[in-house]
Protein backbone atom coordinates (compact mmCIF):
# COMPACT_ATOMS: atom_id res chain seq x y z
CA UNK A 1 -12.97 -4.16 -30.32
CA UNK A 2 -9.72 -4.81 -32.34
CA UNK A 3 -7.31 -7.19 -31.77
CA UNK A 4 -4.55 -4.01 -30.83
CA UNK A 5 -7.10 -2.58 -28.31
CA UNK A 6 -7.70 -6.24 -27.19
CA UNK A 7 -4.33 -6.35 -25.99
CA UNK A 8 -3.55 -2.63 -25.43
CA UNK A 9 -6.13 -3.23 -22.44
CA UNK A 10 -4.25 -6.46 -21.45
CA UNK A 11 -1.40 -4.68 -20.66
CA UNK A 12 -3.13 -1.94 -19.33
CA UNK A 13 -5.18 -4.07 -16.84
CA UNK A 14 -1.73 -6.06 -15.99
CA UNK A 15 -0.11 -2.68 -14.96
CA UNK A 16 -3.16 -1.47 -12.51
CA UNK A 17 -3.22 -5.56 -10.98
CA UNK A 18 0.46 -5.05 -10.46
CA UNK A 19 0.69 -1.70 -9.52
CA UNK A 20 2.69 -0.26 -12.57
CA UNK A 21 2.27 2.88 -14.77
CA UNK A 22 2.73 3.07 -18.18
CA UNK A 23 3.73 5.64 -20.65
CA UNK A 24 3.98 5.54 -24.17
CA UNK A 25 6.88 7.73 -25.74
CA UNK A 26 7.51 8.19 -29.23
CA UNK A 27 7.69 4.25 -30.14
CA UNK A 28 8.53 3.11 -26.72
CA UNK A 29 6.57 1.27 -24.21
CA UNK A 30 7.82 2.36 -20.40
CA UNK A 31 6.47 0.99 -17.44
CA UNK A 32 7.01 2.31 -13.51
CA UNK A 33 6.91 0.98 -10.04
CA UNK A 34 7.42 3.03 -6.77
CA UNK A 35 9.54 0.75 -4.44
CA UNK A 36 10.78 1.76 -1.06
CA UNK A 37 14.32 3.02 -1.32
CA UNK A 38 16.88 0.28 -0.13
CA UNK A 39 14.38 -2.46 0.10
CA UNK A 40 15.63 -5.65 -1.04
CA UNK A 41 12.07 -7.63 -1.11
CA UNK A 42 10.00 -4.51 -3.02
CA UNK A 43 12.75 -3.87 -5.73
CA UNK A 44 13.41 -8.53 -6.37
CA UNK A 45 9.14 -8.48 -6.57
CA UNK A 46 9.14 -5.41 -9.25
CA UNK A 47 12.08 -7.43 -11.28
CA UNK A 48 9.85 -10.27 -11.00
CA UNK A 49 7.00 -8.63 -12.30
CA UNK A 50 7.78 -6.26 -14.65
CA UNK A 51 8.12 -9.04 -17.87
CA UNK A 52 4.87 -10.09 -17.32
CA UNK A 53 3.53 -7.08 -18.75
CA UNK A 54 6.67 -6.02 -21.38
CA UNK A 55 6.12 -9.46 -22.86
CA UNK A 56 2.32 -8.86 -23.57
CA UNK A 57 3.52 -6.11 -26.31
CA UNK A 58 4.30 -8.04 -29.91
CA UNK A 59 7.03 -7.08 -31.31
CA UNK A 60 6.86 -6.22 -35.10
CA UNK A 61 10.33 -5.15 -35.61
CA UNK A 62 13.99 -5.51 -34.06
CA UNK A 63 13.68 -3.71 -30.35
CA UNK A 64 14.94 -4.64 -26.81
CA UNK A 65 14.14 -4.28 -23.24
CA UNK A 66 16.08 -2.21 -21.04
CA UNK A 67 15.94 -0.92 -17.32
CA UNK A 68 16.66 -0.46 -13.90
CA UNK A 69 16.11 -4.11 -13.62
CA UNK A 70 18.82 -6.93 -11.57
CA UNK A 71 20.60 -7.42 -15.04
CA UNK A 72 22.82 -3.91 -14.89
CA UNK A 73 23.90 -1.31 -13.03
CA UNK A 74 20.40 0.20 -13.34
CA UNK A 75 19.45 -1.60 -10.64
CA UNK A 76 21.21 0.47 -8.51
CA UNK A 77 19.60 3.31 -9.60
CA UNK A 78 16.01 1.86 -8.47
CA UNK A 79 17.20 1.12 -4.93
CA UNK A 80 18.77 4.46 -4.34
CA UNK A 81 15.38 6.34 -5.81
CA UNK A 82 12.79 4.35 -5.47
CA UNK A 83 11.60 3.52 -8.73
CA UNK A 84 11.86 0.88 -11.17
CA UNK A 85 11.63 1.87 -14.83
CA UNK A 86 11.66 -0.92 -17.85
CA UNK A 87 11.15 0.49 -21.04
CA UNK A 88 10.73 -1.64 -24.54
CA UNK A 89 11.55 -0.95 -28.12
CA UNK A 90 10.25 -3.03 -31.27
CA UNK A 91 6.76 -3.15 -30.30
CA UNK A 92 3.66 -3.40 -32.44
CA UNK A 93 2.90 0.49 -33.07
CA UNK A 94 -1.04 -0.09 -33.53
CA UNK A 95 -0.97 -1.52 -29.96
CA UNK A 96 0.98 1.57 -29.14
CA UNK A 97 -1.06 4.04 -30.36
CA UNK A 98 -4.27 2.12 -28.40
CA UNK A 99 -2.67 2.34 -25.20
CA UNK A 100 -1.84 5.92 -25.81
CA UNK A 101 -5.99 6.46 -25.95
CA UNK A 102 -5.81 4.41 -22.61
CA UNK A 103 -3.55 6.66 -20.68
């Protein structure tokens, strides 16, 4: 197995533990989590969470992380709807392109 699929199903396997779904789009890496709408305690765990996974993704060129997470005004956004969307730019397309063959 190569390194890229090594750690394509890292971040896979963190996603199901946690309870996220990813999505690869274009050279993006986006990651959900259903939370009840309005709760407090679901939408602070998925904040808590959701950089456990992002960070597992090298970067190999200038990219950020963006979301519906505390940070912004996103975050209202996830309480009204109910779901808590990170995304991240910059990462290491060969990992990319493995997790694509995962989803």
């Amino acid at each position: 197995m190569s390194k890229s699929s090594k750690i394509a199903n890292e971040i896979a396997n963190q996603c199901k533990e946690l309870g996220w779904t990813f999505k690869v789009e274009r050279d993006l890496l986006r990651i959900y989590k259903e939370i009840k709408p309005n709760n407090r305690d679901d939408f602070v765990q998925a904040d808590g969470e959701y950089y456990s996974i992002l960070s597992l993704l090298p970067e190999s060129r200038l990219g950020s992380i963006w979301g519906t997470d505390g940070g912004g005004v996103g975050a209202l956004s996830a309480m009204k709807n109910g779901l808590f969307v990170m995304n991240k730019s910059g990462g290491n397309k060969h990992i990319l392109r493995a997790l694509e063959k995962i989803v």
